[in-house]
Protein backbone atom coordinates (compact mmCIF):
# COMPACT_ATOMS: atom_id res chain seq x y z
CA UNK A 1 -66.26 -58.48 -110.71
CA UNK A 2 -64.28 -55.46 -109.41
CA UNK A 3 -61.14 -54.89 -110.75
CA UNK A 4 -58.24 -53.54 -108.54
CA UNK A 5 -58.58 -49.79 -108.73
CA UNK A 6 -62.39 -50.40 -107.75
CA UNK A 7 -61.48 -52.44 -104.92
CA UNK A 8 -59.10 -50.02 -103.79
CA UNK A 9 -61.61 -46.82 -104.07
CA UNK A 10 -64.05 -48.83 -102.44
CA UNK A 11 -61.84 -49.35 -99.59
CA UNK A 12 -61.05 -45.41 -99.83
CA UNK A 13 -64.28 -44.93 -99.51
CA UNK A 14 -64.94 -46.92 -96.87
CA UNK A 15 -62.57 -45.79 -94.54
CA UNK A 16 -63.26 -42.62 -95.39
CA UNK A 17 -66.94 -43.08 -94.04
CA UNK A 18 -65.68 -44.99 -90.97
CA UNK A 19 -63.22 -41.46 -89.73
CA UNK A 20 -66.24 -39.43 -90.79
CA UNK A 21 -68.68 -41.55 -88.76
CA UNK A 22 -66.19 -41.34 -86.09
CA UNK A 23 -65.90 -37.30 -85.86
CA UNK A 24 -69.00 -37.29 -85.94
CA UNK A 25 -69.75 -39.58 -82.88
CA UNK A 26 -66.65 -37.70 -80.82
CA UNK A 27 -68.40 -34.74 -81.19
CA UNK A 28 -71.54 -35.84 -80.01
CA UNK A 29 -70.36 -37.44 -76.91
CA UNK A 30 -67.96 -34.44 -76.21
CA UNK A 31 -70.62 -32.55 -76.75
CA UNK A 32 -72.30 -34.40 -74.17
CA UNK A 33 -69.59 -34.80 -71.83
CA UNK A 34 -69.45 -30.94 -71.52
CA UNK A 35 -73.50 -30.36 -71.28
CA UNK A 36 -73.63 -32.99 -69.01
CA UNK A 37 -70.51 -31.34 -66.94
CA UNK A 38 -72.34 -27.56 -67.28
CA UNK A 39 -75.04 -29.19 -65.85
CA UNK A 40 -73.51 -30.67 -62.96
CA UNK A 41 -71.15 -27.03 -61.82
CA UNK A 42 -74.71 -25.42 -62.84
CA UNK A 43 -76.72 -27.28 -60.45
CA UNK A 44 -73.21 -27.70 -58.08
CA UNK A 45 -73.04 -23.55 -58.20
CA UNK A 46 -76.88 -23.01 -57.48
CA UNK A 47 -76.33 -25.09 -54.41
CA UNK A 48 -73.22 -23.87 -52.92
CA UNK A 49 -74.67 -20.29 -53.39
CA UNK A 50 -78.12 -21.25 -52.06
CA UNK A 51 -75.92 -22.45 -48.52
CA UNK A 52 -73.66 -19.54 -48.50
CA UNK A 53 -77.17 -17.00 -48.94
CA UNK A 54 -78.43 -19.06 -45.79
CA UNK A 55 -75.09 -18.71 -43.79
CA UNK A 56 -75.07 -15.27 -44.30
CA UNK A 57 -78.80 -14.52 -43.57
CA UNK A 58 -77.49 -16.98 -40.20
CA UNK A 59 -74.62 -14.31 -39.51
CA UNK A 60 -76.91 -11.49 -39.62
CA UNK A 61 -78.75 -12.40 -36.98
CA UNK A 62 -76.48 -11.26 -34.19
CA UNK A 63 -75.60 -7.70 -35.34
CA UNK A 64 -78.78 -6.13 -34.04
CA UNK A 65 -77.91 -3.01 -31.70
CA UNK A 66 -78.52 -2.42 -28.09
CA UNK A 67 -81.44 0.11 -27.66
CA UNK A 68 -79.44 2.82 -27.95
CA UNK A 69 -76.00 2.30 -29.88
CA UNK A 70 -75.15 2.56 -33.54
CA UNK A 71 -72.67 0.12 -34.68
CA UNK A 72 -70.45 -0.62 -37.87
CA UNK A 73 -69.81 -4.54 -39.09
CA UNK A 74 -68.14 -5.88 -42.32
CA UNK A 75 -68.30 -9.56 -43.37
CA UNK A 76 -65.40 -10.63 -45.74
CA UNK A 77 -66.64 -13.27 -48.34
CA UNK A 78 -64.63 -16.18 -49.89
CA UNK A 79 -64.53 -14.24 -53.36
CA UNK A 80 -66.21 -11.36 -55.77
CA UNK A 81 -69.81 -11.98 -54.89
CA UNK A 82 -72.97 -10.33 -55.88
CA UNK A 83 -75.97 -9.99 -53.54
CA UNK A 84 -79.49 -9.46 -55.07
CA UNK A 85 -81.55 -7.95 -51.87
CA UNK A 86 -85.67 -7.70 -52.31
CA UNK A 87 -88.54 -6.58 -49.99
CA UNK A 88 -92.31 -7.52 -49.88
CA UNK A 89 -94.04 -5.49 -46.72
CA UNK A 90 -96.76 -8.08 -47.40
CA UNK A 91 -95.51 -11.56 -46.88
CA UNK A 92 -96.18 -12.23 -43.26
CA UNK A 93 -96.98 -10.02 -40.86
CA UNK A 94 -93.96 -7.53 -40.65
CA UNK A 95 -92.97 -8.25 -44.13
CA UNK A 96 -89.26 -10.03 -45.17
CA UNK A 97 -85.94 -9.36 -47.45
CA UNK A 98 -84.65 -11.90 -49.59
CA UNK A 99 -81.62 -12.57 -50.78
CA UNK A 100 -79.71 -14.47 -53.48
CA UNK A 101 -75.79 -15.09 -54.39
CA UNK A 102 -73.84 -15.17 -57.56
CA UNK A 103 -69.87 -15.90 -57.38
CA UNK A 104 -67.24 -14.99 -59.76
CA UNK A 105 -66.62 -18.15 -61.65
CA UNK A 106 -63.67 -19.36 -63.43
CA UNK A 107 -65.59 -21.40 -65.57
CA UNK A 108 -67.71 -18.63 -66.59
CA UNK A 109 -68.48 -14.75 -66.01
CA UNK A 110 -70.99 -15.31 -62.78
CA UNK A 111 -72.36 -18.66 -61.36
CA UNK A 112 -76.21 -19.45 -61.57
CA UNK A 113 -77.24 -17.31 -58.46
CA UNK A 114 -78.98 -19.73 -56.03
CA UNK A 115 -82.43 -19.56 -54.31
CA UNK A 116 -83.83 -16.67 -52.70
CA UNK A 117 -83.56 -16.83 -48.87
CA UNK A 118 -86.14 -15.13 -47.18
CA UNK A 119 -84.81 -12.62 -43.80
CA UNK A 120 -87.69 -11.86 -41.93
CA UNK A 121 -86.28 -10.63 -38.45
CA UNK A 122 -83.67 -7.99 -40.36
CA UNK A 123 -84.66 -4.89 -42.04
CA UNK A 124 -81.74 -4.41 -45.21
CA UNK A 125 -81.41 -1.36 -46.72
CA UNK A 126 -79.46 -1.75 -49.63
CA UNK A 127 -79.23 -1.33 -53.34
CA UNK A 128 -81.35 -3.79 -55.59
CA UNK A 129 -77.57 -5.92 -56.18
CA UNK A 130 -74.27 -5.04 -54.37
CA UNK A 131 -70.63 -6.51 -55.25
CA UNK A 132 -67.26 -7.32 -53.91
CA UNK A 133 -65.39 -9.17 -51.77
CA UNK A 134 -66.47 -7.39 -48.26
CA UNK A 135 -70.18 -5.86 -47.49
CA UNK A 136 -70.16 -3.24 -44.93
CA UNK A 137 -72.66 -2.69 -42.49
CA UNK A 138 -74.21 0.64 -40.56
CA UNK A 139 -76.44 -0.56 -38.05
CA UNK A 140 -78.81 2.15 -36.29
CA UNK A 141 -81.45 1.52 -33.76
CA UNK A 142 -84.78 2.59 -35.54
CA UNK A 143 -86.57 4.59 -32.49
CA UNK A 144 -90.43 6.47 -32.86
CA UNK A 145 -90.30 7.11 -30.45
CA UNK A 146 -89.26 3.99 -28.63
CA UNK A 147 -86.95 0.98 -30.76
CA UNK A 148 -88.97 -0.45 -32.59
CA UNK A 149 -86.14 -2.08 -34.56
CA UNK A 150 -83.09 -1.94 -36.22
CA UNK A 151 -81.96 -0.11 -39.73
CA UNK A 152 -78.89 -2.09 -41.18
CA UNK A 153 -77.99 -0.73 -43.78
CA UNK A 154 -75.73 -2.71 -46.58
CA UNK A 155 -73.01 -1.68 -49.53
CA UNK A 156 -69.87 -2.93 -51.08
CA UNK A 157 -68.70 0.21 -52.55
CA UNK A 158 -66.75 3.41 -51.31
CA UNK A 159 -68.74 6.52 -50.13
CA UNK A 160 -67.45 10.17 -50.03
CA UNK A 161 -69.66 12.20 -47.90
CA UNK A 162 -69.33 16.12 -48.97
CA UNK A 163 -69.42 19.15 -46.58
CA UNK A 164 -70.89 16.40 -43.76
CA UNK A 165 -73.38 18.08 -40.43
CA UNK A 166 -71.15 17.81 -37.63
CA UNK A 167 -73.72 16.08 -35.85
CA UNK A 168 -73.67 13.26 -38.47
CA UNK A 169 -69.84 13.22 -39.01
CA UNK A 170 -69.33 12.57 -35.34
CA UNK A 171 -71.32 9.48 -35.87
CA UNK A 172 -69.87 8.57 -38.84
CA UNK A 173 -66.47 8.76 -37.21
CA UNK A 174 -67.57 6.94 -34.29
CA UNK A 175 -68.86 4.14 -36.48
CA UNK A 176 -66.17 3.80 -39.06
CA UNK A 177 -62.84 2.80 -37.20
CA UNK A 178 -60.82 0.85 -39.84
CA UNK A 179 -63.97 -0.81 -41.02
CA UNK A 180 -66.02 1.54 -43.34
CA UNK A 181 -64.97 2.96 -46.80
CA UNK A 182 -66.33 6.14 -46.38
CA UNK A 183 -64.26 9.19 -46.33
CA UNK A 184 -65.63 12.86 -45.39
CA UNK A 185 -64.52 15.67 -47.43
CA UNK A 186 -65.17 19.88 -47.70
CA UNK A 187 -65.08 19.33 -51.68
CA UNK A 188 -66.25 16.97 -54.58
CA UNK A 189 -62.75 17.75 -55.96
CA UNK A 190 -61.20 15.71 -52.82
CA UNK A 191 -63.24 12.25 -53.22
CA UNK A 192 -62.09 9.58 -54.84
CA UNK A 193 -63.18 8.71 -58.67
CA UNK A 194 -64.65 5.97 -57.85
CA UNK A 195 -66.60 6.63 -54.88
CA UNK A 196 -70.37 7.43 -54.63
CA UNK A 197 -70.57 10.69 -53.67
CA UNK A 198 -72.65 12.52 -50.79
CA UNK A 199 -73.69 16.38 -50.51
CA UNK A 200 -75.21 17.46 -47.57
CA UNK A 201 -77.55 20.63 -48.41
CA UNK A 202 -75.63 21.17 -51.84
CA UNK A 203 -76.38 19.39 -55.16
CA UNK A 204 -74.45 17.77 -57.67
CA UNK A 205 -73.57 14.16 -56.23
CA UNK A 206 -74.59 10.85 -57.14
CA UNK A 207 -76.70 11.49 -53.57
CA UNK A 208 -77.89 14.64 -52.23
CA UNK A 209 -79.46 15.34 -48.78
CA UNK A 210 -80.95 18.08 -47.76
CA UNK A 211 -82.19 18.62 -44.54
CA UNK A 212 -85.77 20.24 -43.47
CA UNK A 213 -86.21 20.37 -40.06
CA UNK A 214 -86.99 23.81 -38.46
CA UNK A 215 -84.92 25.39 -35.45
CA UNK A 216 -88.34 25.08 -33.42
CA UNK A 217 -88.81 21.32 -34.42
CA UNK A 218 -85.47 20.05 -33.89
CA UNK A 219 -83.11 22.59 -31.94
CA UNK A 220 -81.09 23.54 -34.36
CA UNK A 221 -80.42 19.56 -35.90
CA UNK A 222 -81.14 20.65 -39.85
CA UNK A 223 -80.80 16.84 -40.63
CA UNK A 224 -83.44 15.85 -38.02
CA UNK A 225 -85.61 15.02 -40.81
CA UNK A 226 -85.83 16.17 -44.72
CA UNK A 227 -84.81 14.53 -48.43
CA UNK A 228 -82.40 12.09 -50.09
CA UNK A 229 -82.54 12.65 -53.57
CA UNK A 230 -80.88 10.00 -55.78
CA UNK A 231 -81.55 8.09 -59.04
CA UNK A 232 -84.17 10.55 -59.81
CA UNK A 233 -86.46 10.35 -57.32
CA UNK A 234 -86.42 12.54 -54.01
CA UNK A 235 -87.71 10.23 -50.81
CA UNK A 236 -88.40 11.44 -47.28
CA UNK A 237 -86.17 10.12 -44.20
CA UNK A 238 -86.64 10.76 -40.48
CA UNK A 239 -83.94 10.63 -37.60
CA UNK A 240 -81.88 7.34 -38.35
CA UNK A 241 -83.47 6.53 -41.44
CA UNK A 242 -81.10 9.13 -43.27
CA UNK A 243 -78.92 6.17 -43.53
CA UNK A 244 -81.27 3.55 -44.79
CA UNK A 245 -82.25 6.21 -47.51
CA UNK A 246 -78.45 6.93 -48.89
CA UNK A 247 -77.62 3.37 -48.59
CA UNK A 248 -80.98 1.89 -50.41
CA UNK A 249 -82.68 1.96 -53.54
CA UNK A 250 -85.62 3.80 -53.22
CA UNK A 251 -88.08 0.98 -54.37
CA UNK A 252 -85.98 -1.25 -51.09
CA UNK A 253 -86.23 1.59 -48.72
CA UNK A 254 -90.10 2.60 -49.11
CA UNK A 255 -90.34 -0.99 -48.42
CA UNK A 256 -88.32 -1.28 -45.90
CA UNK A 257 -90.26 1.61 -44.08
CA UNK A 258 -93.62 0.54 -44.18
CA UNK A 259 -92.26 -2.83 -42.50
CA UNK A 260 -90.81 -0.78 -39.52
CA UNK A 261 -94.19 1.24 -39.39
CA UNK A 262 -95.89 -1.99 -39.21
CA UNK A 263 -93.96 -3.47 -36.26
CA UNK A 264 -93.89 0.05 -34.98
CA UNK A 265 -97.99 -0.42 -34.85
CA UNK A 266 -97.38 -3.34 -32.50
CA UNK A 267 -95.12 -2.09 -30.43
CA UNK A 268 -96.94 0.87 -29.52
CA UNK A 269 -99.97 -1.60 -28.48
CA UNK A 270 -97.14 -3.37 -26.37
CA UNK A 271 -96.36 -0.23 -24.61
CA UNK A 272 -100.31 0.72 -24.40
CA UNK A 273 -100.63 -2.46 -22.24
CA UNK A 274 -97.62 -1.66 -20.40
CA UNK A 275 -99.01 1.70 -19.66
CA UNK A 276 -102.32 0.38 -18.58
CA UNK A 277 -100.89 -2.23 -16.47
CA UNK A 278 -98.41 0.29 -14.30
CA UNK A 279 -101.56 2.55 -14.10
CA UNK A 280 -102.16 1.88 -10.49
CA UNK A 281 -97.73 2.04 -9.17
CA UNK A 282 -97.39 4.68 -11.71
CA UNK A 283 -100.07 6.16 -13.80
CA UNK A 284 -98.46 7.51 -16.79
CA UNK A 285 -101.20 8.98 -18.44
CA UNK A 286 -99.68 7.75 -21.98
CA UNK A 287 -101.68 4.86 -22.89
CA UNK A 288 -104.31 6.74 -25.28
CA UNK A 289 -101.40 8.57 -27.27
CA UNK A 290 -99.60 4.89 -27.78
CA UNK A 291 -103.01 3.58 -28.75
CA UNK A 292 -103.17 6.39 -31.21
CA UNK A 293 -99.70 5.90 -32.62
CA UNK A 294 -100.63 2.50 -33.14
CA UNK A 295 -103.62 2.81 -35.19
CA UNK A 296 -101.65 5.92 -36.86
CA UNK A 297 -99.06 3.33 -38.06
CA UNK A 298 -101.98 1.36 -39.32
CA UNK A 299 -103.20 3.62 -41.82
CA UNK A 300 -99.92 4.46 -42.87
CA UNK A 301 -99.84 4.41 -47.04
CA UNK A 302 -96.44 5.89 -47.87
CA UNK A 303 -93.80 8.25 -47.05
CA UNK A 304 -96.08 11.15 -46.68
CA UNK A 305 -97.44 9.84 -43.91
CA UNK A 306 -94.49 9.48 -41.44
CA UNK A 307 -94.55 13.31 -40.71
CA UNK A 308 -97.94 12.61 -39.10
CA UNK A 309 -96.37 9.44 -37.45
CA UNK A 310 -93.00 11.37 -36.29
CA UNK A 311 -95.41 14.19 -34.65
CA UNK A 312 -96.96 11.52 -32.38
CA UNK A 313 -93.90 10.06 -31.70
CA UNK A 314 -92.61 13.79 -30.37
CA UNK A 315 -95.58 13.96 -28.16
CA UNK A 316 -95.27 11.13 -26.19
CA UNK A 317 -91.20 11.61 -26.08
CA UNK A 318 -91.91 15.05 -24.70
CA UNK A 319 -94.72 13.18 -22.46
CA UNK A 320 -92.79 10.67 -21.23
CA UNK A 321 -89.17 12.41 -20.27
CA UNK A 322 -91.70 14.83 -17.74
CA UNK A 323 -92.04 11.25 -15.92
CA UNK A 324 -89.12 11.56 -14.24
CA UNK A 325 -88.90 7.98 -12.34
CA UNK A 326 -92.42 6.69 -13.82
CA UNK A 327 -91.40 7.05 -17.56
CA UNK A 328 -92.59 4.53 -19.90
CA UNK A 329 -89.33 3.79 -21.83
């Protein structure tokens, strides 16, 4: 039989067991309570950004240019977002961007980005992943010499564009209004510190350009065609595409390019026809050099090869304005 003191340690010990067993169980099912509530904002977060990725790809749609005009656009956003832009040149015929969102959270750093949403009628030239609260958007008809499409070109961040062609800064001016964060400077020393910076035909920015196009080519327009040089690697533009190739990451814009030089490949068959068909009104006399450009732009492999493509395209410009009232374009 237990005396007193053992009943009372037994007791002790009992309820001692009973408030351990109780922690114990708390925990667990506040442990559980908050996995299950991560969960649920998790899978919440991956939705919400999935939508907002498709509403954007949605407003995208009508910025495309007329065939001749440059335009600037900015979207404002809800709050500090980051956009993860890809390319594939092979899905499909004409290739496709994707893109995914991630919001600031205030239950964590960054919310689950949600699905990919695939853009196939756009051609974004941006970095790999952009952020803020506003993307701003340069959007240049892409012309070889017809459109063929349009270059929109994305960022978040301020530019500062250094000892800029006059040629380009008119455009730039033009296109900026109160809308684009890019300020044009004679000096490095005048941007601000945390801008990207742009040289034009000088080194030492983040980005430098330097044009290559001869008087005889281009009348006197240096910036006609040449090099971006940025993040180590030096990648060829051509007449609008200067933009695409500040703007971009090189692996996005290479991309990017082949997928205009494929739809540029049907296009040119489009005008071919269109050629062929006026022949007997109008006879143009260009439907073998389109035919050519188009199976030009089929054999195109990489940036080397847009020289060739861009000397074709000069041909049948030059062919074409001698028209007078029969031109093709």
């Amino acid at each position: 039989m237990l005396n007193k003191k053992d009943k009372m340690d037994k007791r002790g010990f009992e309820f001692s067991f009973v408030w351990l067993f109780s922690l114990i169980v708390g925990a667990i099912i506040i442990f559980l309570a908050i996995y299950a509530a991560t969960k649920l904002i998790g899978s919440s977060e991956y939705e919400i950004n999935t939508k907002t990725a498709a509403d954007l790809r949605n407003v995208l749609n009508p910025l495309g240019t007329s065939f001749e005009d440059s335009k600037s656009e900015k979207i404002e956003l809800i709050r500090d977002t980051r956009v993860y832009i890809t390319c594939n040149s092979e899905k499909g015929y004409f290739g496709e961007n994707r893109i995914q969102l991630s919001e600031k959270s205030s239950f964590k750093d960054w919310s689950e980005p949600g699905g990919d949403i695939a853009i196939e009628n756009q051609y974004l030239f941006s970095e790999n992943s952009i952020q803020g609260e506003t993307l701003y958007f340069i959007v240049t008809p892409f012309e070889m010499p017809y459109k063929v499409a349009d270059i929109m070109s994305v960022f978040s961040q301020k530019y500062c564009f250094v000892n800029t062609p006059e040629k380009i800064e008119k455009e730039i001016e033009s296109l900026k209004g109160n809308i684009l964060p890019i300020n044009l400077t004679n000096s490095i020393n005048q941007c601000e510190i945390n801008s990207i910076t742009v040289c034009f035909q000088n080194s030492g920015c983040d980005i430098n350009v330097k044009g290559a196009c001869t008087d005889k080519e281009c009348e006197g327009d240096l910036y006609k065609n040449g090099f971006v040089e940025k993040n180590n690697t030096q990648i060829y533009y051509s007449g609008e595409l200067l933009y695409g190739a500040v703007f971009s990451s090189p692996e996005n814009y290479q991309c990017n390019v082949k997928r205009l030089v494929r739809k540029l490949g049907y296009v040119s068959e489009v005008y071919s026809e269109k050629s062929r068909l006026s022949a007997n009104r109008c006879n143009t006399g260009l439907q073998s050099d389109t035919i050519l450009l188009s199976k030009l732009s089929e054999s195109y492999k990489n940036l080397n090869d847009l020289k060739i493509l861009e000397s074709q395209a000069d041909i049948i410009n030059t062919k074409n304005k001698a028209l007078g009232e029969c031109n093709l374009y």
